[in-house]
Protein backbone atom coordinates (compact mmCIF):
# COMPACT_ATOMS: atom_id res chain seq x y z
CA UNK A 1 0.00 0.00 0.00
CA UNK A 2 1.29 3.50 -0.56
CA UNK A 3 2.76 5.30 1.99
CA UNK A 4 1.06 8.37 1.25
CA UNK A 5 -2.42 6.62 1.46
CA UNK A 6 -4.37 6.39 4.85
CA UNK A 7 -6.27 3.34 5.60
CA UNK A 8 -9.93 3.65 2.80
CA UNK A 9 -7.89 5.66 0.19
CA UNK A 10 -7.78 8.70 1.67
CA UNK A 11 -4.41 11.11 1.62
CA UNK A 12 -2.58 11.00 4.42
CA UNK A 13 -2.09 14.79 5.37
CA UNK A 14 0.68 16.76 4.87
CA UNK A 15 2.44 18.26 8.22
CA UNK A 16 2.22 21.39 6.45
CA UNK A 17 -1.48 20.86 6.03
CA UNK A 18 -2.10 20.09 9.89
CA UNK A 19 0.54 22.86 11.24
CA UNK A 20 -2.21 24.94 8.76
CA UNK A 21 -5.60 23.37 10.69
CA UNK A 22 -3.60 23.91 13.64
CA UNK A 23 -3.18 27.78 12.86
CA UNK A 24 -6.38 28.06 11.44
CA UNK A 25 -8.48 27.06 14.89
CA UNK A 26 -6.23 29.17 16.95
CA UNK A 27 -6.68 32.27 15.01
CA UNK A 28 -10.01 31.99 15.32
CA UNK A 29 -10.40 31.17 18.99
CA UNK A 30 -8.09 34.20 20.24
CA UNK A 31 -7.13 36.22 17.02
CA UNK A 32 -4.28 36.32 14.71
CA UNK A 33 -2.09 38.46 16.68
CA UNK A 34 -2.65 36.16 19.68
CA UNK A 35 -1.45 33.12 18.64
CA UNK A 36 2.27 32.51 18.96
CA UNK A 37 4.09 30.16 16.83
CA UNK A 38 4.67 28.21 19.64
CA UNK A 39 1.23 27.56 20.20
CA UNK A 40 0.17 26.37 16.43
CA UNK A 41 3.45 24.10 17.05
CA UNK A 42 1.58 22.77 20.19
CA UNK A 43 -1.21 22.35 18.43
CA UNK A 44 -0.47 20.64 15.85
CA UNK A 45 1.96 18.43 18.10
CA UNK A 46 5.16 19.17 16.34
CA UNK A 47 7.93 21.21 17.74
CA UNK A 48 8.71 24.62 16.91
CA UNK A 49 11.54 23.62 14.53
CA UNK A 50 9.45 21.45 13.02
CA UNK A 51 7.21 24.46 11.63
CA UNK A 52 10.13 26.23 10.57
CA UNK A 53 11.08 23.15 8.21
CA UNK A 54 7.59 24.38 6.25
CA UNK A 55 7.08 28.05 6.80
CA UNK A 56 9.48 30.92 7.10
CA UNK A 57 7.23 33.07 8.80
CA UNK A 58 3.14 32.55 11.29
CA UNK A 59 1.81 34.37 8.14
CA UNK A 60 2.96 31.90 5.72
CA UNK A 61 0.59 29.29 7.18
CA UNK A 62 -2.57 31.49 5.49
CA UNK A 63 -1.42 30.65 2.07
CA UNK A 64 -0.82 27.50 2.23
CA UNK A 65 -2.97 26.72 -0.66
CA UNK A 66 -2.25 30.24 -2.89
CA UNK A 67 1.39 29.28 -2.45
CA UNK A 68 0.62 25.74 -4.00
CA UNK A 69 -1.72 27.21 -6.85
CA UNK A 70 1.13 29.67 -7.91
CA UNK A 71 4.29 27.13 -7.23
CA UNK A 72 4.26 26.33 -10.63
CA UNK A 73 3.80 29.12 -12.64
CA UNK A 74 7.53 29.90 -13.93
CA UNK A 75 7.30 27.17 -15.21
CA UNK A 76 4.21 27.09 -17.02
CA UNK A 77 5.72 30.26 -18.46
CA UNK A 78 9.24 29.05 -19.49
CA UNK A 79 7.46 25.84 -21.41
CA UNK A 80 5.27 28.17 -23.26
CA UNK A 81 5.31 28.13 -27.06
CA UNK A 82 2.67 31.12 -27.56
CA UNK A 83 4.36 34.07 -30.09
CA UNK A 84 2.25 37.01 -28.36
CA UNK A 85 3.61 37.07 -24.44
CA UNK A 86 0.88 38.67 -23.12
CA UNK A 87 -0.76 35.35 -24.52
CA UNK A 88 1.60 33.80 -22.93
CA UNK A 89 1.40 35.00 -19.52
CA UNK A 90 -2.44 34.20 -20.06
CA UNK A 91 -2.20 31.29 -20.50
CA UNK A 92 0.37 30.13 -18.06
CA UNK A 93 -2.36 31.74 -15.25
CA UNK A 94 -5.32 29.73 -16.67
CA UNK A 95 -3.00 26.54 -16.11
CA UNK A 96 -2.24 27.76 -12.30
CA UNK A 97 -5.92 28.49 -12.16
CA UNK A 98 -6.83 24.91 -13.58
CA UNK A 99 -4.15 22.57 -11.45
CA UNK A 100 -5.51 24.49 -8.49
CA UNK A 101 -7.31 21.54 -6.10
CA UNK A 102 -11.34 23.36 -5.99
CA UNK A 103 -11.59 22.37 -2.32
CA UNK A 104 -9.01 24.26 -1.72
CA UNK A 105 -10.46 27.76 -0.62
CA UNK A 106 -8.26 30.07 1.57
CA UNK A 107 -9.98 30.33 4.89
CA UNK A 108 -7.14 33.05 5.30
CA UNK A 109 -9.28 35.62 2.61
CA UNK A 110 -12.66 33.46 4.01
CA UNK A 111 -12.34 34.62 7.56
CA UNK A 112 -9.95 37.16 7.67
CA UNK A 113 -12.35 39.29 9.45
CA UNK A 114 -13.28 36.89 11.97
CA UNK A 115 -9.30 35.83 13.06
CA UNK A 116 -8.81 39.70 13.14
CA UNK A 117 -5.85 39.31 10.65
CA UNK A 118 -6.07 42.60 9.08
CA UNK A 119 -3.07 44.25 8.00
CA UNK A 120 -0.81 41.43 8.25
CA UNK A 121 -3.39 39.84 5.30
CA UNK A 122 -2.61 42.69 3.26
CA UNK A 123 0.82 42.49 3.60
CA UNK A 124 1.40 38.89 2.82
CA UNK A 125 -0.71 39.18 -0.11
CA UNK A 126 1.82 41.89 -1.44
CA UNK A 127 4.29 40.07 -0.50
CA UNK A 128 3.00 36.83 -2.46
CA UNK A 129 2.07 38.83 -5.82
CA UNK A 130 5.60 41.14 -6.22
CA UNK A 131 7.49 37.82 -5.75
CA UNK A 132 5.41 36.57 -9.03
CA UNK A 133 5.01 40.41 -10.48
CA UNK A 134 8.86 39.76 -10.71
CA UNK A 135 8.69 36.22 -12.49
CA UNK A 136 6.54 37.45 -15.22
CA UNK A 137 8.08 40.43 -15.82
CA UNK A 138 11.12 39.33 -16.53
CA UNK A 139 9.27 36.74 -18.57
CA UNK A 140 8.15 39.53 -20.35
CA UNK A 141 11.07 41.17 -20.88
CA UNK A 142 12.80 37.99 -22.00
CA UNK A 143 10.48 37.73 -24.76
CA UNK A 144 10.68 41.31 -26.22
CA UNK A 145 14.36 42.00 -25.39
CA UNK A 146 13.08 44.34 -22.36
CA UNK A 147 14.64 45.27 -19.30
CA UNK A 148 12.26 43.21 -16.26
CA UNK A 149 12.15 46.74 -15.04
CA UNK A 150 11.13 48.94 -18.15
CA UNK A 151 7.45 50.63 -18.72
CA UNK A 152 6.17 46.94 -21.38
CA UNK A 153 7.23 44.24 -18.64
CA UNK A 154 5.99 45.91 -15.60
CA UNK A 155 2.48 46.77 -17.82
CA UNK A 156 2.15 43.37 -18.54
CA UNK A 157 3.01 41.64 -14.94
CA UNK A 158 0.74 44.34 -13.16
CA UNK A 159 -2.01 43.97 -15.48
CA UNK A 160 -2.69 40.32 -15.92
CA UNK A 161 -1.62 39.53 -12.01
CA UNK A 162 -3.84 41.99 -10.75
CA UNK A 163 -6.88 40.83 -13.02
CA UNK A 164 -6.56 37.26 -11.67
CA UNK A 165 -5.67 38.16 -7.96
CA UNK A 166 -9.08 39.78 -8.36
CA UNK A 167 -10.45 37.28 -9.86
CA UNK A 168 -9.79 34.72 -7.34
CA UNK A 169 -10.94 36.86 -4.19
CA UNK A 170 -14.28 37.37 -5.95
CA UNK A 171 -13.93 33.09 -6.70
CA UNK A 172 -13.35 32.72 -2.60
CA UNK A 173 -16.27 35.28 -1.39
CA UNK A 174 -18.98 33.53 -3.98
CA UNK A 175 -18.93 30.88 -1.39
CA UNK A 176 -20.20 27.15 -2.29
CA UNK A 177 -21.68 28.01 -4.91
CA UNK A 178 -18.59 28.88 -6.80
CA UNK A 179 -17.78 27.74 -9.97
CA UNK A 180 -14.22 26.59 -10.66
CA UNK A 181 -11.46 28.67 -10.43
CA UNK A 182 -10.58 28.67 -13.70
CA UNK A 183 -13.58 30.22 -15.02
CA UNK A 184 -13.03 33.27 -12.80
CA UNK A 185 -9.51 33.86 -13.92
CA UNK A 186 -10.67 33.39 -18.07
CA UNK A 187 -13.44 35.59 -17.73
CA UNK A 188 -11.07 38.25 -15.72
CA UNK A 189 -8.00 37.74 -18.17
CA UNK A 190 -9.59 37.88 -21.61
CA UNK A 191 -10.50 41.62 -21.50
CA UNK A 192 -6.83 42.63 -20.20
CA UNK A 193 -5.28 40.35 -22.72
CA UNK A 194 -6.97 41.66 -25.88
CA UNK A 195 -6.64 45.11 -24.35
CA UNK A 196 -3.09 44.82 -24.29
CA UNK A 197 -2.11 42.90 -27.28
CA UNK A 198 -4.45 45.55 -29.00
CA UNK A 199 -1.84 48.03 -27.92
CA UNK A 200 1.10 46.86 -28.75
């Protein structure tokens, strides 16, 4: 039997996956700012090493999933074959849209209200989006013969991240009855792509 199957066929979690459960009932039994790392450690039965092995940082455990859904995006991008990179870029963040697991919803954006996370939610969401603003501009500029950094790249990256980063809070607040992700992140992308290769 596989090692990575529980007893009936079912997955056997990840320890990232329970240090995240963990986090996730503490935050919302005292707050966000309450909870130590310690105590999702605790929780979770592991040590505090042990959570450092998965996450650099207590708000890395509220992307667990985003993380996952964007892990493979570079490369999506460097296997593309599409002439138009906008296209390109489109169609690498349909694929990260489609491989993403549906019951996979971000309780982090769900209940950020509720766990009191506030600013720290804004800031790891920045955090999360420059670190792939950077991969696809320089995509970007690879393709055209840009600098990452110029006015085209930056255009680009900006434009299509921020249409699907809004796309997918709008596919976590329509609740369960959502359609899949994928659908959210077409129907945001299309306009911006056509609006940008029209302009170049």
């Amino acid at each position: 039997m596989d090692e990575t199957m529980r007893r009936g066929g079912r997955p056997r979690r990840s320890s990232a996956e329970v240090l995240a459960d963990a986090a996730a009932e503490l935050f919302l039994e005292q707050g966000y700012a309450r909870t130590t790392v310690d105590q999702i450690a605790a929780r979770a039965g592991v040590s505090r090493a042990t959570f450092f092995n998965y996450f650099g940082a207590k708000s890395d455990v509220l992307w667990l999933e985003l993380d996952a859904a964007v892990a493979d995006l570079p490369a999506f991008l460097a296997a593309s074959t599409e002439p138009s990179p906008v296209r390109a870029v489109e169609e690498a963040l349909l694929a990260a849209a489609r491989a993403h697991d549906p019951e996979q919803v971000p309780w982090a954006i769900a209940q950020a209200e509720v766990m009191d996370i506030g600013s720290e939610l804004v800031a790891s969401v920045a955090a999360r989006v420059m670190a792939q603003h950077g991969a696809v501009a320089a995509f970007v500029g690879s393709r055209t013969g840009e600098h990452p950094m110029s006015l085209w790249p930056q255009t680009v990256s900006g434009a299509m991240l921020g249409a699907a980063a809004a796309a997918f809070g709008v596919w976590v607040a329509d609740g369960v009855g959502r359609r899949t992700l994928v659908e959210y992140v077409g129907a945001a992308l299309t306009p911006v792509a056509v609006g940008l290769d029209a302009h170049r």
